[in-house]
N, C-alpha and C. Protein backbone atom coordinates (compact mmCIF):
# COMPACT_ATOMS: atom_id res chain seq x y z
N UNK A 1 90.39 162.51 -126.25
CA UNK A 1 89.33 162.06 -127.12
C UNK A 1 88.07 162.85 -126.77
N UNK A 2 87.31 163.44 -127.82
CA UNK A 2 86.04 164.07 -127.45
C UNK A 2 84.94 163.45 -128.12
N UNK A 3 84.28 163.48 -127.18
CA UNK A 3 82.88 162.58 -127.02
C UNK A 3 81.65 163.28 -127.40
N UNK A 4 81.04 162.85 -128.80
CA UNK A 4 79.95 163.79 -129.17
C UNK A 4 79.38 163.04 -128.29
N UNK A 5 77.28 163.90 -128.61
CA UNK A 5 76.39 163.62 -128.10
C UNK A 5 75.70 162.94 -129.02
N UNK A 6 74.81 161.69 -128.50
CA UNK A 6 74.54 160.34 -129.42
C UNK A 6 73.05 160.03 -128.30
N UNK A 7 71.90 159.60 -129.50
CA UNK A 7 71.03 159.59 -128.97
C UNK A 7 70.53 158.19 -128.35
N UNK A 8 71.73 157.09 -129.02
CA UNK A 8 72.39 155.87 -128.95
C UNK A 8 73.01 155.96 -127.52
N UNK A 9 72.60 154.82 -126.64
CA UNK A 9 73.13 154.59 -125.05
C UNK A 9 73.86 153.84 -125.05
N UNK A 10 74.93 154.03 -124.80
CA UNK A 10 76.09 152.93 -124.57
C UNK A 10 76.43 152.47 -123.51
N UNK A 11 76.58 151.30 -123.08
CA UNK A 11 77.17 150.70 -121.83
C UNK A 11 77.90 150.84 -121.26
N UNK A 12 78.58 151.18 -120.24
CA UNK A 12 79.70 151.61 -120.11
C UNK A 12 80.24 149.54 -119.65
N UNK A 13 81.39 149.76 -119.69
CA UNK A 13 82.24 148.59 -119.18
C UNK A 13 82.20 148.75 -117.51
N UNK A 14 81.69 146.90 -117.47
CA UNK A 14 81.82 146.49 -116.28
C UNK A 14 83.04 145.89 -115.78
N UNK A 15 83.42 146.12 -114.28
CA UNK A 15 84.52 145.20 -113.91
C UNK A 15 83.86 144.12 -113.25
N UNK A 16 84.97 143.13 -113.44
CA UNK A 16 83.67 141.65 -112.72
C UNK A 16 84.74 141.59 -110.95
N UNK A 17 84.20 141.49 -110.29
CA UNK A 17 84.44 141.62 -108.70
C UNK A 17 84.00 140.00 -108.49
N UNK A 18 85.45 139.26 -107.80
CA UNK A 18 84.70 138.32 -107.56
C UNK A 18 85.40 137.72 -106.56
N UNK A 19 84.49 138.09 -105.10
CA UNK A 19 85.95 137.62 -103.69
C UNK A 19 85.56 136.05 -103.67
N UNK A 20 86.55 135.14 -104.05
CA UNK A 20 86.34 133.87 -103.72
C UNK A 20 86.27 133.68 -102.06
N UNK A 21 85.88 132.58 -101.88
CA UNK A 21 85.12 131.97 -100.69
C UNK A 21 85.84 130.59 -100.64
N UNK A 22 86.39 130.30 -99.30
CA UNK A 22 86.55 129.01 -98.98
C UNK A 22 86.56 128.05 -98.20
N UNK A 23 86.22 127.08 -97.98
CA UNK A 23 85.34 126.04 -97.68
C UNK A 23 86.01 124.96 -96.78
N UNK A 24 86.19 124.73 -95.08
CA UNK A 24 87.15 124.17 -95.32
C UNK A 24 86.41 123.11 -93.91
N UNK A 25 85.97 121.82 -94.32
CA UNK A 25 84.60 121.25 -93.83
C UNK A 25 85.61 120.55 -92.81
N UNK A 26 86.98 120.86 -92.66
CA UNK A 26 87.28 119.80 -91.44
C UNK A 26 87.49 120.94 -90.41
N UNK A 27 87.82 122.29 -90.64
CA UNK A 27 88.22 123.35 -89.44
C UNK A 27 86.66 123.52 -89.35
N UNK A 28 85.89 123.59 -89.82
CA UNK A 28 84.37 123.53 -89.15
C UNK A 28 84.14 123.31 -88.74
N UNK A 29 84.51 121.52 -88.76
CA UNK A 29 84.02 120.62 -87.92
C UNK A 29 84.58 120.68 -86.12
N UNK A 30 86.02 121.03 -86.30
CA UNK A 30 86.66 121.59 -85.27
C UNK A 30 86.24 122.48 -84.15
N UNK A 31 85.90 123.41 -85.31
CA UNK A 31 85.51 124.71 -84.73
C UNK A 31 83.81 124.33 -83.79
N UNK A 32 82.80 123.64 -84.57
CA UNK A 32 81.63 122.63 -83.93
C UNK A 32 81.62 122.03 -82.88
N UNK A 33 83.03 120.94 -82.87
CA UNK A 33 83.72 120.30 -81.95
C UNK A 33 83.90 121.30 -80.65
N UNK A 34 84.79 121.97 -80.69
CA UNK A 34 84.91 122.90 -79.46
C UNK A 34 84.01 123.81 -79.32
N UNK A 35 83.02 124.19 -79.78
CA UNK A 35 81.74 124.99 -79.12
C UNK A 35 80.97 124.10 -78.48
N UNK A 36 81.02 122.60 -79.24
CA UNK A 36 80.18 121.77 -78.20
C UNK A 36 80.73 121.50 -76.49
N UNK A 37 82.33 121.54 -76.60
CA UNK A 37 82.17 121.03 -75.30
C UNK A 37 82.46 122.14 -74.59
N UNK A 38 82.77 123.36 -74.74
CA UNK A 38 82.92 124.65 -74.47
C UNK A 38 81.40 124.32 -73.54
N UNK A 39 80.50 124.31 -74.35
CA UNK A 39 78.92 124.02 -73.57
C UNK A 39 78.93 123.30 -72.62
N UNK A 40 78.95 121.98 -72.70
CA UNK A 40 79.11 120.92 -72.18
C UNK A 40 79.97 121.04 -70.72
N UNK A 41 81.13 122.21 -70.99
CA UNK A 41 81.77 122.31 -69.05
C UNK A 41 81.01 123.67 -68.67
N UNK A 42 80.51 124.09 -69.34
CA UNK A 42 79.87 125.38 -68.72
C UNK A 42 78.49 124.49 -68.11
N UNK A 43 77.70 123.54 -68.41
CA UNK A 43 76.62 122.99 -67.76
C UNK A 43 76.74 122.53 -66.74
N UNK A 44 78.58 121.61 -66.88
CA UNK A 44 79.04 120.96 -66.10
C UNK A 44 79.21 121.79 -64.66
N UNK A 45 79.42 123.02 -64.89
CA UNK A 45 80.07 123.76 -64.12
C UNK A 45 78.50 124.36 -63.10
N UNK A 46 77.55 124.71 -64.34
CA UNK A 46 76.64 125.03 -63.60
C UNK A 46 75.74 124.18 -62.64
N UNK A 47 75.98 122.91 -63.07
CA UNK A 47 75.43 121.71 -61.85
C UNK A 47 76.07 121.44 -61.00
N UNK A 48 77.27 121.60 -60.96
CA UNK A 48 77.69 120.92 -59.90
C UNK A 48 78.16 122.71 -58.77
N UNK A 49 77.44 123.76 -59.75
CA UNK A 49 77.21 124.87 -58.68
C UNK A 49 75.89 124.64 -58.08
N UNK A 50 75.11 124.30 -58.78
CA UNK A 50 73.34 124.24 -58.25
C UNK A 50 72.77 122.59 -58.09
N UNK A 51 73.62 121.64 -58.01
CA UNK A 51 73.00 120.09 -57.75
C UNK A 51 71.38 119.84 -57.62
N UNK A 52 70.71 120.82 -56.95
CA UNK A 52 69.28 120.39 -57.24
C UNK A 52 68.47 120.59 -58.18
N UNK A 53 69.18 121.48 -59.42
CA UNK A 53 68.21 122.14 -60.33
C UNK A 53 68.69 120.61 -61.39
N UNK A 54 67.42 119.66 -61.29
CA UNK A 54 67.35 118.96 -62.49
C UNK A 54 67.32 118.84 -63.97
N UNK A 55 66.63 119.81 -63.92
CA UNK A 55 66.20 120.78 -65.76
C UNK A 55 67.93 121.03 -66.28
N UNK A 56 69.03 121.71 -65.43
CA UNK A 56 70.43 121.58 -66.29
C UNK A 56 70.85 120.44 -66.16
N UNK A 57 70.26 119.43 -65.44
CA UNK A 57 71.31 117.96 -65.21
C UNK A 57 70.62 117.08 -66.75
N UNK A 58 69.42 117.47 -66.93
CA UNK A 58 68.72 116.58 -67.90
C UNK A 58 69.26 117.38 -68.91
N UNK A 59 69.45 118.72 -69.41
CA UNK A 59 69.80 119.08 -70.93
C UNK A 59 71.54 118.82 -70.82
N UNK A 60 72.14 118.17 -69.33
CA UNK A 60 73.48 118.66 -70.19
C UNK A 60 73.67 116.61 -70.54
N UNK A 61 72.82 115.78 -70.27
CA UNK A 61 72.50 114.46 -70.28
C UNK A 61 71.64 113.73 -72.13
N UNK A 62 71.39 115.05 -72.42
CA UNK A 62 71.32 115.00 -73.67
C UNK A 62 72.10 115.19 -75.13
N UNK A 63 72.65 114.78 -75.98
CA UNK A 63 73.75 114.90 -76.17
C UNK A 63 73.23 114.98 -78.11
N UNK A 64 73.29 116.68 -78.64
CA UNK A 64 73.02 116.95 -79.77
C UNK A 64 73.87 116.98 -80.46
N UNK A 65 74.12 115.64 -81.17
CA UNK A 65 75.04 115.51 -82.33
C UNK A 65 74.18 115.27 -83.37
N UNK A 66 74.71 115.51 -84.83
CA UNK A 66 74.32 115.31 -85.92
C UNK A 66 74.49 113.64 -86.06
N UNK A 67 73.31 113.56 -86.52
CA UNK A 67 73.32 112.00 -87.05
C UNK A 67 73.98 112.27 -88.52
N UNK A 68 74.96 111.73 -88.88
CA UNK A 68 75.83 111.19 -90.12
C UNK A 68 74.63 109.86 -90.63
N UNK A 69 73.99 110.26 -91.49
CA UNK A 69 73.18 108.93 -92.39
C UNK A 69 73.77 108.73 -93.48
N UNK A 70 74.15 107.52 -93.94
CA UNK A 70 74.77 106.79 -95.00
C UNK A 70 73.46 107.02 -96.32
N UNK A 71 73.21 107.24 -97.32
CA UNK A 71 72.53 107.29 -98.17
C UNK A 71 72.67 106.41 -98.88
N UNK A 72 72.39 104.90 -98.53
CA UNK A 72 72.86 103.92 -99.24
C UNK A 72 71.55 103.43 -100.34
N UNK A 73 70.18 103.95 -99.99
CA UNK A 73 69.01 103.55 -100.13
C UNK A 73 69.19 104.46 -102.13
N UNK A 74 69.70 105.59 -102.39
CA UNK A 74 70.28 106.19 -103.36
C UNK A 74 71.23 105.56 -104.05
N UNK A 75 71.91 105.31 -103.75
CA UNK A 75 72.89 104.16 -104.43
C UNK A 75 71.96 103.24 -104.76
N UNK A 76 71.88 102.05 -104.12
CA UNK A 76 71.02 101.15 -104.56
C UNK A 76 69.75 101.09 -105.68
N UNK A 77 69.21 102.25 -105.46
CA UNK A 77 68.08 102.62 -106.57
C UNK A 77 68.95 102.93 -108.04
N UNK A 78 69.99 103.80 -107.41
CA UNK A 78 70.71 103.89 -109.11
C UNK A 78 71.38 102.80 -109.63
N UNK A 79 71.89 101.68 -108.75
CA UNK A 79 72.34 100.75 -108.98
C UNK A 79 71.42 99.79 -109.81
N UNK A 80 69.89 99.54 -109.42
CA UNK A 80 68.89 98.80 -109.80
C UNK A 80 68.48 99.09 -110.98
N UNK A 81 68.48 100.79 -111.09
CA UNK A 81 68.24 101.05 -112.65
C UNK A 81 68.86 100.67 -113.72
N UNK A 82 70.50 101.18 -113.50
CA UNK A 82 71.93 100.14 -114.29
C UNK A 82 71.80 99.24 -113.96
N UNK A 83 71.37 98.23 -113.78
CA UNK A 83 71.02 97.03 -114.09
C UNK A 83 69.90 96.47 -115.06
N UNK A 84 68.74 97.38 -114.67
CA UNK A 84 67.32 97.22 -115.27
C UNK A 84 67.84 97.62 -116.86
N UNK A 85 68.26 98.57 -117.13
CA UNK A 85 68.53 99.30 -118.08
C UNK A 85 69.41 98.52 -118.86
N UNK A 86 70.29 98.10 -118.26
CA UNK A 86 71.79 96.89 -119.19
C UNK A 86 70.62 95.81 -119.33
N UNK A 87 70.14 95.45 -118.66
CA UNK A 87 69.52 93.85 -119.05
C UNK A 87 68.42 94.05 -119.83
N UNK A 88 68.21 95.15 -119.88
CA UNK A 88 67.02 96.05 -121.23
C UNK A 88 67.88 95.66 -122.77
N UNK A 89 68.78 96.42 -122.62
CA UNK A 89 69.50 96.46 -123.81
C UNK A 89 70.14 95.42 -124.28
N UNK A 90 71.02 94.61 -123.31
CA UNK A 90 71.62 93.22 -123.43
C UNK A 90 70.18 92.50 -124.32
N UNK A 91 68.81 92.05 -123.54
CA UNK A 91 67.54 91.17 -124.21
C UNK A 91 67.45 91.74 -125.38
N UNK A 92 67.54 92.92 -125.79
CA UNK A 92 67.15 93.71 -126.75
C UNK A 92 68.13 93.28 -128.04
N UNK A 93 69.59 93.25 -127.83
CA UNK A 93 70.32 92.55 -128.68
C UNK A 93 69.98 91.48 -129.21
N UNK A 94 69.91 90.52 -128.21
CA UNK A 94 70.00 88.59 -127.74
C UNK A 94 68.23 88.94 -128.51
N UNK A 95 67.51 89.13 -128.13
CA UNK A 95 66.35 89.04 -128.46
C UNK A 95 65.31 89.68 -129.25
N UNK A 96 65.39 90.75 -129.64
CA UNK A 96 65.17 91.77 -130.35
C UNK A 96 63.66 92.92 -129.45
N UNK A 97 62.95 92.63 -130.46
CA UNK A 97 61.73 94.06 -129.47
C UNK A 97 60.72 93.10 -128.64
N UNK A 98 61.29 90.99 -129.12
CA UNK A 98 60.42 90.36 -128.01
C UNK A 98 60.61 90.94 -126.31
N UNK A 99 61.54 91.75 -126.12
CA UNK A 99 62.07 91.97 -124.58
C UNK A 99 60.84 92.90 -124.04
N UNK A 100 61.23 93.45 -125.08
CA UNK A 100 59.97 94.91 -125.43
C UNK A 100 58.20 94.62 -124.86
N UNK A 101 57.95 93.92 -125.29
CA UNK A 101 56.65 93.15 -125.65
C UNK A 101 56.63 92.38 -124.31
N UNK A 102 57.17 91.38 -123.68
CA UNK A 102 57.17 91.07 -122.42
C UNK A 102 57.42 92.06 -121.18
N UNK A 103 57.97 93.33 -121.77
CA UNK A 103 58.25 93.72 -120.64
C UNK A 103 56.60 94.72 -120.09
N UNK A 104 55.97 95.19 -121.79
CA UNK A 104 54.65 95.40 -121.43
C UNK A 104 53.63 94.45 -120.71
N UNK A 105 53.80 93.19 -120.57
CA UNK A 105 53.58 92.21 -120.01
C UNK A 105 53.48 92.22 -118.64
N UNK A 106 54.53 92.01 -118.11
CA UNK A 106 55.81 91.92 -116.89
C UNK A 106 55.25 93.19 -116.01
N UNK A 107 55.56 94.21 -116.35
CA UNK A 107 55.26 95.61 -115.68
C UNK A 107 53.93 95.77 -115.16
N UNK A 108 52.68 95.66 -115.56
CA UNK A 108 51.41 95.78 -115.22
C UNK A 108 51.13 94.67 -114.02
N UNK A 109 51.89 93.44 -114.21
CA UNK A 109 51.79 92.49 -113.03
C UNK A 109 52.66 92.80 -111.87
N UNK A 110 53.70 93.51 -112.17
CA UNK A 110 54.12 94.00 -111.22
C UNK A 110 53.77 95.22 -110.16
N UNK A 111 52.49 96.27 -111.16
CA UNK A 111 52.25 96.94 -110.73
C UNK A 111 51.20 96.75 -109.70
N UNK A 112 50.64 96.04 -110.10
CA UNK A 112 49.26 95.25 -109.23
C UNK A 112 49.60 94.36 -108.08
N UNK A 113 50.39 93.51 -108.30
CA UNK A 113 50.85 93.07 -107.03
C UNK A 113 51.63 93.98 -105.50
N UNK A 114 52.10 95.39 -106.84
CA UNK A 114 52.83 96.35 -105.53
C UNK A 114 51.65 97.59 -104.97
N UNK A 115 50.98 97.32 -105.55
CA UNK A 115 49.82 98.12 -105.43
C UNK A 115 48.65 97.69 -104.71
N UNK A 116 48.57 96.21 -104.88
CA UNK A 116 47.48 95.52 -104.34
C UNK A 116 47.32 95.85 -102.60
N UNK A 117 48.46 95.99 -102.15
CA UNK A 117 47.99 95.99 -100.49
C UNK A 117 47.81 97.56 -100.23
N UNK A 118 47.66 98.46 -100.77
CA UNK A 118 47.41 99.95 -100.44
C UNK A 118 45.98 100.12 -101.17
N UNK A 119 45.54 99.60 -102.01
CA UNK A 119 44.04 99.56 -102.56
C UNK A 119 43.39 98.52 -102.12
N UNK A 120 43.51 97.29 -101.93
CA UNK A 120 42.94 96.51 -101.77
C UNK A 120 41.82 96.50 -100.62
N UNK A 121 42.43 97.13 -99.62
CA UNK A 121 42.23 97.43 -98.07
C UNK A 121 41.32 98.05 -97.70
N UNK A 122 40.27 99.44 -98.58
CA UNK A 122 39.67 100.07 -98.57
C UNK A 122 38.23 99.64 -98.20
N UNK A 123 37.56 100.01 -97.42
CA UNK A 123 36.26 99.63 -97.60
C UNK A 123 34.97 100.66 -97.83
């Protein structure tokens, strides 16, 4: 095939390259696992070569694990909303836009009472 000359730029074709990656959060954890105590007899080892040096007896007496926190405080907030939100719509049926109208009500007293002890205080 012969290829005139064109003042028109053409793209040439890309190949898509794509090295997957994988992820494997329990040999990690493993692998975490045994570097920690890998540490842990090498300190061991170095105190009970040097007994008076306190400074390795206190870091190997400290013990850096990841705190695992439950995020339950997230749940709960989304939980409160599906609720807020169903019992929005449920009044809204049962009751029509009166839900509406109280809830402009409702909200401003709530805001003041949750508000009241962070303003109130000021002098």
């Amino acid at each position: 095939m012969v290829k005139f000359p064109s003042i028109i730029r053409l793209p040439r074709s890309k190949t898509f390259n794509f090295t997957p990656r994988h992820f494997d959060p329990i040999k990690d954890e493993i692998a975490e696992r045994t570097s920690r105590i890998k540490r842990e007899m090498e300190l061991e080892k170095d105190i009970k070569s040097n007994p008076n040096d306190a400074d390795k007896e206190f870091i190997s007496s400290i013990n850096f694990r990841k705190k695992q926190r439950s995020n339950n405080t997230a749940s709960l907030l989304q939980l409160t909303i599906a609720a807020f939100l169903g019992g929005l719509v449920i009044g809204w049926i049962y009751y029509g836009n009166v839900i509406f109208y109280s809830l402009f009500l409702v909200f401003p007293v709530y805001l003041y009472f949750r508000l009241k002890g962070r303003f109130g205080k000021r002098q």
